[in-house]
Protein backbone atom coordinates (compact mmCIF):
# COMPACT_ATOMS: atom_id res chain seq x y z
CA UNK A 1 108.72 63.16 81.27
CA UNK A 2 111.62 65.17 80.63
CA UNK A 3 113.99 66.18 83.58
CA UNK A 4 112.48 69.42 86.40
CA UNK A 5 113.94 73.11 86.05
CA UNK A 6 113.87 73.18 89.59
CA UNK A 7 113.73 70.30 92.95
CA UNK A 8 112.95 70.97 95.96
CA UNK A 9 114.23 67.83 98.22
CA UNK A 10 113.62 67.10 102.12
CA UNK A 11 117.86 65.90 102.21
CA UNK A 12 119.35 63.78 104.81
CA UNK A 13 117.70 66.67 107.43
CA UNK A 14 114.11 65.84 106.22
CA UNK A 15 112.82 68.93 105.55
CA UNK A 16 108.74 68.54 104.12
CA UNK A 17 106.38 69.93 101.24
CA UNK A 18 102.83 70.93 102.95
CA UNK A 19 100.31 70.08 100.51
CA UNK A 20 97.72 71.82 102.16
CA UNK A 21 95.10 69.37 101.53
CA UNK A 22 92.08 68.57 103.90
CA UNK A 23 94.16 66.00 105.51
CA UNK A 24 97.24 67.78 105.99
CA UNK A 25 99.52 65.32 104.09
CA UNK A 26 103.40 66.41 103.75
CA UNK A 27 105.87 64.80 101.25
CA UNK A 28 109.49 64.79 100.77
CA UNK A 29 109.78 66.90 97.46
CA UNK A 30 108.20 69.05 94.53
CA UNK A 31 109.59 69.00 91.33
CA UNK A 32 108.65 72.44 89.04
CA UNK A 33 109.01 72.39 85.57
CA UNK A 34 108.24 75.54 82.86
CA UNK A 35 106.88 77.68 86.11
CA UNK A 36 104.44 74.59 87.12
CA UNK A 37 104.37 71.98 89.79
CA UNK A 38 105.36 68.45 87.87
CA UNK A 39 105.63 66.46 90.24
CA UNK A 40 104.85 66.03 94.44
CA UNK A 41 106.35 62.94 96.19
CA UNK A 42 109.04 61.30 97.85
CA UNK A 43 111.42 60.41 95.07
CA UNK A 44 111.92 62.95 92.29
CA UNK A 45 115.63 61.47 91.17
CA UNK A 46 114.37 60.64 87.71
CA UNK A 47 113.58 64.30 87.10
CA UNK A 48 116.86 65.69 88.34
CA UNK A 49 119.22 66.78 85.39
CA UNK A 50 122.35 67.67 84.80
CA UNK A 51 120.76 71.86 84.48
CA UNK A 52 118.30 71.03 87.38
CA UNK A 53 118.49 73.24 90.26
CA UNK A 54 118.12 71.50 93.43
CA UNK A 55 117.46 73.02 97.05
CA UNK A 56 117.38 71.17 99.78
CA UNK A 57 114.82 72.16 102.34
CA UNK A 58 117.40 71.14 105.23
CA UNK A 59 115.10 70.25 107.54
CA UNK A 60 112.62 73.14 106.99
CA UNK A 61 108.68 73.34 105.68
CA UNK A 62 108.08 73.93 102.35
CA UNK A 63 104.41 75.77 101.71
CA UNK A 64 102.17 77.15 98.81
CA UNK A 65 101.83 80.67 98.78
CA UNK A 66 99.96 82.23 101.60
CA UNK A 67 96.78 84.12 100.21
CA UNK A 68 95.19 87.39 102.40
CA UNK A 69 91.57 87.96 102.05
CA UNK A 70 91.59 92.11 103.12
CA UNK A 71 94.24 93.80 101.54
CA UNK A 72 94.40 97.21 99.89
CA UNK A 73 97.44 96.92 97.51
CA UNK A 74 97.06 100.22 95.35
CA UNK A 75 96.26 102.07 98.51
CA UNK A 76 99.26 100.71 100.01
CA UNK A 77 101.26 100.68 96.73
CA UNK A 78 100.92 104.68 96.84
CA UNK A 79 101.75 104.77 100.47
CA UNK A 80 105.44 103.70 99.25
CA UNK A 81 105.62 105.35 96.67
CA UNK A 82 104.68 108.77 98.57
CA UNK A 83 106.17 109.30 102.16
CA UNK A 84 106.38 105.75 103.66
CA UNK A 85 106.50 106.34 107.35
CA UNK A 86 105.38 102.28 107.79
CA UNK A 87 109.10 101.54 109.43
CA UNK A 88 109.11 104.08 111.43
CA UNK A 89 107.84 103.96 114.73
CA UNK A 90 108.62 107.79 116.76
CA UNK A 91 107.29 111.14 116.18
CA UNK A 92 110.92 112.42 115.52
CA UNK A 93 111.16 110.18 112.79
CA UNK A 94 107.96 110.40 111.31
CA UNK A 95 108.83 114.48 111.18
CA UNK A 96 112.26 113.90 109.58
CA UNK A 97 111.15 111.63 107.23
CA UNK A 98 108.03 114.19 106.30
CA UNK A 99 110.52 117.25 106.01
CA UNK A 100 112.82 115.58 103.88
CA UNK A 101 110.37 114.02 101.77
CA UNK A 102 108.64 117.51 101.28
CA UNK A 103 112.45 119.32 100.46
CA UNK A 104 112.88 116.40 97.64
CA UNK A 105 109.39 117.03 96.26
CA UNK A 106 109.03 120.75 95.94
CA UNK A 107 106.75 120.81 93.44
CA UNK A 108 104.33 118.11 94.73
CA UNK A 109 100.88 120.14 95.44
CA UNK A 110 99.92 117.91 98.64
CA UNK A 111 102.37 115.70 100.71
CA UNK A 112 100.64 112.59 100.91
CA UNK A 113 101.68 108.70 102.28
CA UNK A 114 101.14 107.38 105.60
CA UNK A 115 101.60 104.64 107.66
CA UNK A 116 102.55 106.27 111.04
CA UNK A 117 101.36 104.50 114.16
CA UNK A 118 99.26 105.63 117.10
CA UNK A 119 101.48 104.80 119.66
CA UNK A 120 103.52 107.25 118.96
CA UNK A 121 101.61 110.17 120.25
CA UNK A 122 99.98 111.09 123.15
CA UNK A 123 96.54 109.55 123.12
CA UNK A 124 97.24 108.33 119.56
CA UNK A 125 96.52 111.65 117.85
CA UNK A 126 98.98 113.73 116.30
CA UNK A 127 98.74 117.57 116.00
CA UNK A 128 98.33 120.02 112.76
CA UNK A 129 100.93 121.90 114.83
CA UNK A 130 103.82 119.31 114.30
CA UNK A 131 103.09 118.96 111.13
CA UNK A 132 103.16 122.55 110.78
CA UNK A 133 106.55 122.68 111.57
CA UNK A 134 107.62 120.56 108.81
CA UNK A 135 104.69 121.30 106.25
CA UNK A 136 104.10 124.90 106.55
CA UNK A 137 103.32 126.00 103.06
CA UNK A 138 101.42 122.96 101.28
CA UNK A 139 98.50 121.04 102.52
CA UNK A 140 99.80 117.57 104.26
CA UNK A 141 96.74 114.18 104.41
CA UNK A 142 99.04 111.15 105.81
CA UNK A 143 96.27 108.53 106.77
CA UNK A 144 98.09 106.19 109.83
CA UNK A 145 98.77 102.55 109.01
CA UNK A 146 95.27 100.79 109.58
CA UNK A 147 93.72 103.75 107.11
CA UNK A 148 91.01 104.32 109.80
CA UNK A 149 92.50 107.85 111.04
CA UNK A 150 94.59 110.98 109.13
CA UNK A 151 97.02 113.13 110.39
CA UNK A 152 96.19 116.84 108.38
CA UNK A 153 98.62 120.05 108.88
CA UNK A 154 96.75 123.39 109.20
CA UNK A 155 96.71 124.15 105.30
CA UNK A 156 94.57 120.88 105.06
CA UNK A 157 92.06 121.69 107.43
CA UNK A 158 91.88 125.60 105.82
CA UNK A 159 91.46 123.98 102.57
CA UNK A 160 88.45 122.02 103.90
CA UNK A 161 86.78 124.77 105.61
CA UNK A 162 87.18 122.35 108.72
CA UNK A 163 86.85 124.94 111.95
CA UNK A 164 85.90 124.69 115.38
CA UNK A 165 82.11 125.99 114.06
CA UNK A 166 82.34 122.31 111.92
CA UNK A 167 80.30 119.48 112.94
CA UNK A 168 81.95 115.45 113.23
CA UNK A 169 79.87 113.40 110.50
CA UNK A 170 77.87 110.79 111.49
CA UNK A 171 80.18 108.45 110.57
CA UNK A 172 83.34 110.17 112.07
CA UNK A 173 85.32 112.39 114.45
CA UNK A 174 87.43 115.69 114.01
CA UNK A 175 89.88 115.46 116.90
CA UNK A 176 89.64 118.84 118.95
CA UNK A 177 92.15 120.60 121.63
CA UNK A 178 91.08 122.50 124.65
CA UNK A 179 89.27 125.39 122.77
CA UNK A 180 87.38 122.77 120.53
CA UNK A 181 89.49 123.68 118.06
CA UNK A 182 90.42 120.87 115.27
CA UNK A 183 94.00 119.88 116.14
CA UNK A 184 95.07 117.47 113.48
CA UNK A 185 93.59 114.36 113.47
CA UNK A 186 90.71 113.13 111.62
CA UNK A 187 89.41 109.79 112.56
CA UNK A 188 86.50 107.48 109.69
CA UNK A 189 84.59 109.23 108.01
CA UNK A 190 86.02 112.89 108.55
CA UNK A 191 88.93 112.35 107.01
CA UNK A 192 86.31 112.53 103.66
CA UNK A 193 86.19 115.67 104.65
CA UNK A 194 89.95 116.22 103.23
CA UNK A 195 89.83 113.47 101.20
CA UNK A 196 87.44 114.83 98.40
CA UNK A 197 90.35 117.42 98.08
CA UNK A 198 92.78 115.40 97.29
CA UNK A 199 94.39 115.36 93.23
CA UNK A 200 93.19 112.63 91.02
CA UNK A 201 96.17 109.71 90.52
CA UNK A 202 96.41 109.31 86.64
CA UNK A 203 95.77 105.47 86.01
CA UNK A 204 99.48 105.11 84.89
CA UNK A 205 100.35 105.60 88.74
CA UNK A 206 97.84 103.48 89.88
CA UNK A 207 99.40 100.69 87.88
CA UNK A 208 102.54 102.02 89.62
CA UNK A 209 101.41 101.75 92.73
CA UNK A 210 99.71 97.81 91.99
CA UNK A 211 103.16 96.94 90.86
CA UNK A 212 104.44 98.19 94.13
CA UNK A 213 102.26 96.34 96.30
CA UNK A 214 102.20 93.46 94.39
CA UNK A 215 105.69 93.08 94.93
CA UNK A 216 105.99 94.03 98.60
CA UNK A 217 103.21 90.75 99.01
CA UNK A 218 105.35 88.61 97.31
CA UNK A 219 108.14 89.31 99.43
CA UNK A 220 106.41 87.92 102.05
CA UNK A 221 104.69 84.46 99.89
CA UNK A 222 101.55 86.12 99.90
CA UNK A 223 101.18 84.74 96.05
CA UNK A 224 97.31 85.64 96.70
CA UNK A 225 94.76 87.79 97.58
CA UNK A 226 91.63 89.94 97.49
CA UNK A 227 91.57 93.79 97.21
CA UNK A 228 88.85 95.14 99.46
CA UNK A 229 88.66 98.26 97.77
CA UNK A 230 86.94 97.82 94.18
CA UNK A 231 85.79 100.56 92.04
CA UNK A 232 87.03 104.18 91.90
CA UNK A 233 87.62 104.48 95.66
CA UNK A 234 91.24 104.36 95.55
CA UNK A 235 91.83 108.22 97.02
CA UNK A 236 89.99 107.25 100.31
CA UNK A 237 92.15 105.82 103.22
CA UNK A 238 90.31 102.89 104.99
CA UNK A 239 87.73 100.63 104.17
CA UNK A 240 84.99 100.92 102.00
């Protein structure tokens, strides 16, 4: 065996490998060689080189990639590459970051992304009148982070015929002021209502937008994982 591209060693400060076996075993280092794991134990000096790049763990835990089971990464993917409100965490910001968004992206038909949270607002429902303020003269469909809820401007809910006269699906709410007007929140299944408005992504964006989240999981060691949206679903917000 020829010598490692790369060593990961436990040094004089023991840092460990977790195998992640049944029986939790740890070792001392992990050799990789052409992009592979060549070797796992506690003595990997024969495949250290004089080109060998060796890190030593310094006393902390070495582990495979993490995998997630319920992730949406072309949904998400598209969240950051439209207006990404995820780091945000006020209603001031989530309005700045809309307005300038919509002044760098005049031409965009609908202002789309999400990621806002609930806690934000009063009773976790944000109003078509804020995002009026910002938004006046395009329809606005910014889903919040968990995808189960939408915050819509006024030229949304127009554009869906969505009035005080409209019923909540079955499978859904339209958030309501006073008046039982709709006031800018759409929670499930109502933000379909919207939704089925929204412009097709060309595939080419979609890959885009994979890339994106692909990359975002890896910069956390999430090497792994299963998209629970499969099929053509990739407009709605949420779970299938």
């Amino acid at each position: 065996m020829g010598y490692a591209d790369l060593v990961f060693t436990g040094g004089v400060r023991g840092g460990r490998v977790f195998l992640a076996d049944a029986a939790r075993t740890t070792a001392h280092a992990v050799a990789v060689t052409d992009g592979f794991i060549s070797a796992v134990g506690h003595d990997v000096a024969a495949l250290i080189g004089p080109e060998t790049e060796v890190i030593d763990l310094a006393g902390g835990l070495l582990v495979p990639g993490f995998q997630d089971a319920h992730v949406h990464p072309v949904w998400g993917g598209l969240d950051m590459l439209r207006c990404d409100l995820s780091a945000l965490a006020t209603r001031e910001e989530y309005l700045d970051r809309i307005a300038r968004y919509a002044a760098a992206h005049p031409d965009d038909e609908w202002i789309l992304g999400g990621g806002w949270q609930m806690s934000a607002f009063p009773g976790g429902t944000p109003t078509a009148e804020d995002l009026d303020s910002v938004v006046p003269d395009r329809p606005a469909f910014l889903p919040n982070r968990d995808g189960h809820g939408a915050w819509v401007n006024s030229r949304a809910l127009a554009l869906a015929g969505i009035t005080r006269e409209t019923a909540d699906p079955a499978d859904g709410r339209i958030e309501r002021d006073a008046t039982g007007a709709p006031s800018g929140t759409l929670h499930e299944g109502a933000m379909g209502l919207v939704n089925r408005l929204l412009p097709t992504e060309a595939p080419e964006r979609l890959v885009e937008a994979l890339l994106q989240g692909q990359r975002h999981l890896h910069s956390y060691g999430v090497t792994a994982w299963q998209d629970a949206i499969v099929g053509t679903e990739y407009g709605d917000a949420g779970d299938p």
